[in-house]
Protein backbone atom coordinates (compact mmCIF):
# COMPACT_ATOMS: atom_id res chain seq x y z
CA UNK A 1 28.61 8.03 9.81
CA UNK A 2 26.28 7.48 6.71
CA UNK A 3 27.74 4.56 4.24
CA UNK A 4 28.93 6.06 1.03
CA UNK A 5 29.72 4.30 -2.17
CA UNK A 6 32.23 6.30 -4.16
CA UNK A 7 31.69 6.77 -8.03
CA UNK A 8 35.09 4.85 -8.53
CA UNK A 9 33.01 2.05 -7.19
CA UNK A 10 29.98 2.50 -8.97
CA UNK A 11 31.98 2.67 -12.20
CA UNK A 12 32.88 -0.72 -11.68
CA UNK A 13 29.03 -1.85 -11.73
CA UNK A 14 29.81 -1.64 -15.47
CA UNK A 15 31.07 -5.80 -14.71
CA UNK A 16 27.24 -6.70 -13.78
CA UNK A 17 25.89 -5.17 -17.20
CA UNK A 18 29.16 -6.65 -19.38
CA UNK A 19 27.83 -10.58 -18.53
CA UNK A 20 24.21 -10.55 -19.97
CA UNK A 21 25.92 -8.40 -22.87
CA UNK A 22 28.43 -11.25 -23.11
CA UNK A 23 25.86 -13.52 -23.12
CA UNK A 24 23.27 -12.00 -25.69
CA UNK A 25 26.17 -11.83 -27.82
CA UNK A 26 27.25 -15.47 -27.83
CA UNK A 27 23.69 -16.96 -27.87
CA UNK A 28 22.72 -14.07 -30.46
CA UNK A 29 19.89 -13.28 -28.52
CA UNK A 30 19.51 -9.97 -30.06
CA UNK A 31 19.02 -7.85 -26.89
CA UNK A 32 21.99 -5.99 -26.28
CA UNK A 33 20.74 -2.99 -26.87
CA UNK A 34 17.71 -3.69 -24.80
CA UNK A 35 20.15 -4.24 -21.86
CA UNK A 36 22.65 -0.91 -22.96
CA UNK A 37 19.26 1.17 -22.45
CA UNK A 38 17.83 -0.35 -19.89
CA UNK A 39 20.47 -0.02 -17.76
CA UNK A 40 21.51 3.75 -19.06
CA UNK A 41 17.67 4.93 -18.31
CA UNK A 42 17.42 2.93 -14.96
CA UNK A 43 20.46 4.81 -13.67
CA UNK A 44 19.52 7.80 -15.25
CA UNK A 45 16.01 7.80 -13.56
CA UNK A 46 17.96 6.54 -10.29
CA UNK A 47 19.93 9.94 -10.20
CA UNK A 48 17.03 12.55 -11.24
CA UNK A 49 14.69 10.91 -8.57
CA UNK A 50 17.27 11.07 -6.24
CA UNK A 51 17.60 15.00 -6.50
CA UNK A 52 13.97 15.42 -6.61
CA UNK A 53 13.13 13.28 -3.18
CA UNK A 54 15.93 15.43 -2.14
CA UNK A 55 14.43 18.71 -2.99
CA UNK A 56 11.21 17.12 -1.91
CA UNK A 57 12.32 16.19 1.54
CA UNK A 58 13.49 20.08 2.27
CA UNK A 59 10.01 20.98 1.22
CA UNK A 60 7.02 21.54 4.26
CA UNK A 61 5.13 18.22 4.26
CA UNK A 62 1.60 19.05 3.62
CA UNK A 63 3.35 20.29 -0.36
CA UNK A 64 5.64 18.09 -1.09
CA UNK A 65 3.97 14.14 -0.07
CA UNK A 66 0.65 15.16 -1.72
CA UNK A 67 2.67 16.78 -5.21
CA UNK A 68 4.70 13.60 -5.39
CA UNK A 69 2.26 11.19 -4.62
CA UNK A 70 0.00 12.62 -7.24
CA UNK A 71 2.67 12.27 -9.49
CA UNK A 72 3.41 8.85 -8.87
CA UNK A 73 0.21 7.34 -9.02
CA UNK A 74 -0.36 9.01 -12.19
CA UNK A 75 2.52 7.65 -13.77
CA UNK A 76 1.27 4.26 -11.86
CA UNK A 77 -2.15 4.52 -13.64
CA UNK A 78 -0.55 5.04 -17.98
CA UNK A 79 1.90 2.08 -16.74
CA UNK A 80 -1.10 -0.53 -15.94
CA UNK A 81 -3.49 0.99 -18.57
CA UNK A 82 -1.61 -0.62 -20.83
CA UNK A 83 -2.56 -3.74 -20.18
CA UNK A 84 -6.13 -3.02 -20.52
CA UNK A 85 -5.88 0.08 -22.82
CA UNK A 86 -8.94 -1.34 -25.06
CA UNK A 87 -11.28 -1.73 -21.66
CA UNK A 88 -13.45 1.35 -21.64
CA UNK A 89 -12.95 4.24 -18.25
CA UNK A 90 -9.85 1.84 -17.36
CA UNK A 91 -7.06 4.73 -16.86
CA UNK A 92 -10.17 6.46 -14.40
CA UNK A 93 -10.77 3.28 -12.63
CA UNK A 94 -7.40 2.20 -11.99
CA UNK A 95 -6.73 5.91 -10.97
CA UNK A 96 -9.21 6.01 -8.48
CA UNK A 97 -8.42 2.88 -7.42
CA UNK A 98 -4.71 3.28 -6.67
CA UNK A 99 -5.98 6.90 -4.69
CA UNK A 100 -8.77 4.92 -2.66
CA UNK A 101 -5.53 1.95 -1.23
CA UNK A 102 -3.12 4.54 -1.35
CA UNK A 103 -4.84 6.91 0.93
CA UNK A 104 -6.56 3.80 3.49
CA UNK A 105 -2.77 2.34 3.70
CA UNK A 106 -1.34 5.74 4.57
CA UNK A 107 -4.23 6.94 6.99
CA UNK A 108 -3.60 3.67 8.98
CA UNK A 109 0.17 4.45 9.09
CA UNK A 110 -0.80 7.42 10.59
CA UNK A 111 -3.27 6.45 13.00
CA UNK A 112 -1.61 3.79 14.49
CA UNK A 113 1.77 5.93 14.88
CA UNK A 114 3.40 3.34 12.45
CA UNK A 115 5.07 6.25 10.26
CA UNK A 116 5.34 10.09 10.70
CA UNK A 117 3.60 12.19 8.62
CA UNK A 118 7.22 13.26 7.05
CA UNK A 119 8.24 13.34 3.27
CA UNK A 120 11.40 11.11 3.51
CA UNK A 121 9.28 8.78 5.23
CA UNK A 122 5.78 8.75 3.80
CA UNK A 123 6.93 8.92 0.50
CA UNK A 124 9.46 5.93 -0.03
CA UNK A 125 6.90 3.56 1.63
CA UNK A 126 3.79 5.02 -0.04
CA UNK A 127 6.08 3.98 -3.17
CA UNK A 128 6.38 0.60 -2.29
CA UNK A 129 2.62 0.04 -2.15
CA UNK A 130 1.69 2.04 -5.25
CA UNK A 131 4.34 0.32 -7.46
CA UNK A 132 3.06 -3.26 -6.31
CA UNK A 133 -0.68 -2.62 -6.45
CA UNK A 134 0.10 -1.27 -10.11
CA UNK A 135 1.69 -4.20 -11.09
CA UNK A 136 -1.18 -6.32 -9.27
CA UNK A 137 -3.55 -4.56 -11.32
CA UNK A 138 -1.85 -4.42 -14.86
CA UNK A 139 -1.49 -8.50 -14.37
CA UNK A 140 -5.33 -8.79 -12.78
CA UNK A 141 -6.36 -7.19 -16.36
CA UNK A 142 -3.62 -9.09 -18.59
CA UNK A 143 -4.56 -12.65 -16.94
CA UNK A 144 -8.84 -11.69 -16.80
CA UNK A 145 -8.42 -10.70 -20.91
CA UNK A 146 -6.64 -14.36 -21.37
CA UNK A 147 -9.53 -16.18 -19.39
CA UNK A 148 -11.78 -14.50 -21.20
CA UNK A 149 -10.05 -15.34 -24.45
CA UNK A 150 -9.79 -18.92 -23.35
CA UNK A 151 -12.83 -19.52 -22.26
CA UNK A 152 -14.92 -18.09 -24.38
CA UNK A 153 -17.24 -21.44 -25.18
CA UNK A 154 -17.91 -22.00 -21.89
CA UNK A 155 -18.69 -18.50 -21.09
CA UNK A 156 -21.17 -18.80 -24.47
CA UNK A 157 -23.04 -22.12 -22.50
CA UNK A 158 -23.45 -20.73 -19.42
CA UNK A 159 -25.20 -17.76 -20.96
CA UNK A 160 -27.39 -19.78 -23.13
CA UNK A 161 -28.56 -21.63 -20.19
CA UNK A 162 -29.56 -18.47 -18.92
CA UNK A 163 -26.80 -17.57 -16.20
CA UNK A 164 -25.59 -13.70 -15.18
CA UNK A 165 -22.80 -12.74 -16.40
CA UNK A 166 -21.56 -12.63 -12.94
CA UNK A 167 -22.89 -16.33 -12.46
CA UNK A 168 -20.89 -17.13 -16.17
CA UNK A 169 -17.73 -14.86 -14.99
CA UNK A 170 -17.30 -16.44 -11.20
CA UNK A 171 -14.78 -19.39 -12.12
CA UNK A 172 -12.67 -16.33 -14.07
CA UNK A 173 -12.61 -13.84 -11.34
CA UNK A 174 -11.51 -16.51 -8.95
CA UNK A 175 -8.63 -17.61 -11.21
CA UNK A 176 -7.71 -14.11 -12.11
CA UNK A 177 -8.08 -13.13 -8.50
CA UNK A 178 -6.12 -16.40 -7.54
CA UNK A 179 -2.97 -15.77 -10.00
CA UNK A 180 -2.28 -12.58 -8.50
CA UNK A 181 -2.11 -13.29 -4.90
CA UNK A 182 -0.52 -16.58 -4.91
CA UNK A 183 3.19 -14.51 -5.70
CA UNK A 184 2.99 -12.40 -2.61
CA UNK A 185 1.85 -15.57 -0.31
CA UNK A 186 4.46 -17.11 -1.29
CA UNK A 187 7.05 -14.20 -0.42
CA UNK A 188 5.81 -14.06 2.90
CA UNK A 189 6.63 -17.39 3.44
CA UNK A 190 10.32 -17.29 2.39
CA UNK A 191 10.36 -13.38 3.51
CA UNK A 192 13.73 -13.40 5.70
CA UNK A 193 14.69 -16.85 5.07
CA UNK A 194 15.57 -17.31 1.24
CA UNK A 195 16.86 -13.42 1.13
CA UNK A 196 16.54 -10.53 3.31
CA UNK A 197 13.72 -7.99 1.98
CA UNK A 198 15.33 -4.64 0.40
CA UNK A 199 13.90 -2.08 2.93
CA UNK A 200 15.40 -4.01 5.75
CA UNK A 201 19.03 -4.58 3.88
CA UNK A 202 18.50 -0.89 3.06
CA UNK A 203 17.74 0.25 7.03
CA UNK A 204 20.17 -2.10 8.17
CA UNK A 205 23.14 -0.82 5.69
CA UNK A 206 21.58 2.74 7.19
CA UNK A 207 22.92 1.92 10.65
CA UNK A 208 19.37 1.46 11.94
CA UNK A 209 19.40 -2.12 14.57
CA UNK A 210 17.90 -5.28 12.91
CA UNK A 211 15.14 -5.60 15.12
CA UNK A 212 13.61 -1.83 14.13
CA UNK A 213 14.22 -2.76 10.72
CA UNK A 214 12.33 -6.20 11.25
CA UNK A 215 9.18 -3.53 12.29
CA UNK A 216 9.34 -1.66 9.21
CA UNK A 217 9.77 -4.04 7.24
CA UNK A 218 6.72 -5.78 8.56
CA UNK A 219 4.91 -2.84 8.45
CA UNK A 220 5.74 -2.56 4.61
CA UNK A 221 5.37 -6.29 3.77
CA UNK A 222 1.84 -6.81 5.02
CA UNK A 223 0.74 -3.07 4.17
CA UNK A 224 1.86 -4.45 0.41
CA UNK A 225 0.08 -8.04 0.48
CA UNK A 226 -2.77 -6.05 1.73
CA UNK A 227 -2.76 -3.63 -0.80
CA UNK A 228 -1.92 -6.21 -3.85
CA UNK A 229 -4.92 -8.16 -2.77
CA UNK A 230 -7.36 -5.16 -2.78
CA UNK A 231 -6.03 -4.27 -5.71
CA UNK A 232 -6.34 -7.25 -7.84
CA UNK A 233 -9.59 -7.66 -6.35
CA UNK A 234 -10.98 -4.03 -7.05
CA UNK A 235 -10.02 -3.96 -10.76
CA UNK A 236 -11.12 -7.56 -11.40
CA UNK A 237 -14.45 -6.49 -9.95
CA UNK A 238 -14.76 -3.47 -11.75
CA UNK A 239 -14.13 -4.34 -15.05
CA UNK A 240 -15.14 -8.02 -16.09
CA UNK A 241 -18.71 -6.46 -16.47
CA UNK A 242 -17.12 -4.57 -19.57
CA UNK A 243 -16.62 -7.73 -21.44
CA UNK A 244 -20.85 -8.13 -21.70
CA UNK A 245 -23.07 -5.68 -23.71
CA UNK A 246 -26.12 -4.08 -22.50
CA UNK A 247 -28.01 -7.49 -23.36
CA UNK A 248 -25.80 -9.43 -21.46
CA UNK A 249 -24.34 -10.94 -24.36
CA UNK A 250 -20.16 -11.81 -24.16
CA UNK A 251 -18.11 -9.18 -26.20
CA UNK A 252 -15.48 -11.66 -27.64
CA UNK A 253 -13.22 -8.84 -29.36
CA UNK A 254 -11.66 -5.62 -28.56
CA UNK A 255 -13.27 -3.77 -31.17
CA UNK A 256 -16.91 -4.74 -29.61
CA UNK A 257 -15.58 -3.69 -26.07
CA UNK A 258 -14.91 -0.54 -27.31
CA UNK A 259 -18.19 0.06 -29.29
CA UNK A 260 -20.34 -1.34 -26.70
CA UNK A 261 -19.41 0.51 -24.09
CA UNK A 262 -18.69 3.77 -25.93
């Protein structure tokens, strides 16, 4: 028997949104109706996907993991742009990007009989990567435009002196690169200890035995430290170049990364 949560008890949820209301109220912290939305679109967006994986998981496989797929790494690619919306080709390079990991994860899941090739599996776990390696990505770009921004006189010397702009860039790309893997190291080293992971809860609560669960969950884990590392790496790579001209000269404001490059 599948465990069901009744809408009596999901009414009473209402108590977990009520305290940080409470609180932005007493401390006048001004967003309460930050929290009243947020949490009226999350469980609005909650619901509607939940009909459509479930009209998606009647459908044959070869339509319905490619349409949704599509779908979600488009709406992956607008979410990250925005941290780099000023960086020209960014929304095509972070598109093909998220296709190139997407496609490697899920062809190794396949080849190595890790997953089959069905909707309601392929598609929550092909979620799981996509939504990490966007939000590697949009913080590669937010932290590699602060470096930039911060190190701008230094950047200026090297080039003077007659270094690349890969040669002037290294230090950045390794501290970009840097910030966005040390958060997944160190949730592999507390994964299972300091909380259980929410695939495995969810399998578990499923009625699936703790030691299958384990496997998925390993599968997903390392398929997503994997696929955050390629993908902080890839869009680093790519676009740091954009913040030099032609001349190799540093671009030190939006408006010249646009022009430049246009």
């Amino acid at each position: 028997m599948e465990p069901e949560i009744s809408n009596q008890s999901l009414f009473f949820l209402i108590i977990f949104v009520i305290v940080p209301l409470a609180l932005s109220y007493y401390y006048q912290l001004g967003v309460s109706k930050n929290v009243l939305w947020s949490t009226l679109r999350g469980t609005i967006q909650l619901f509607a996907i939940g009909y459509i994986l479930t009209f998606l998981f009647d459908l044959p496989a070869k339509y319905g993991i490619p349409f949704m797929l599509t779908v979600m790494i488009i709406i992956a690619t607008f979410h990250a742009r925005q941290k780099g919306k000023e960086l020209p080709h960014v929304g095509l390079i972070l598109f093909a990007g998220l296709v190139v990991i997407e496609l490697g994860v899920l062809g190794l899941w396949l080849v190595f009989d890790m997953i089959q090739f069905k909707p309601s599996e392929v598609i929550p776990m092909s979620g799981m990567v996509i939504g990490n390696s966007m939000t590697a990505m949009g913080l590669a770009l937010e932290r590699m435009k602060n470096e930039f921004k911060e190190n701008n006189g230094r950047l200026l010397a090297s080039l003077s002196l007659g270094a690349e702009p890969k040669q002037a860039s290294h230090l950045i790309i390794q501290r970009t690169l840097h910030a966005s893997l040390i958060p997944n190291v160190d949730r592999l080293k507390t994964i299972g200890l300091v909380q259980l992971p929410g695939m495995m809860t969810g399998l578990i609560l499923g009625g699936v035995s703790p030691v299958m669960a384990i496997k998925y969950q390993l599968v997903i884990s390392l398929s997503i430290f994997s696929s955050v590392s390629l993908s902080a790496m890839f869009i680093t790579l790519c676009m740091y170049r954009y913040f030099f001209n032609k001349n190799k000269q540093l671009l030190q404001t939006a408006e010249e990364i646009s022009s430049s490059h246009s």
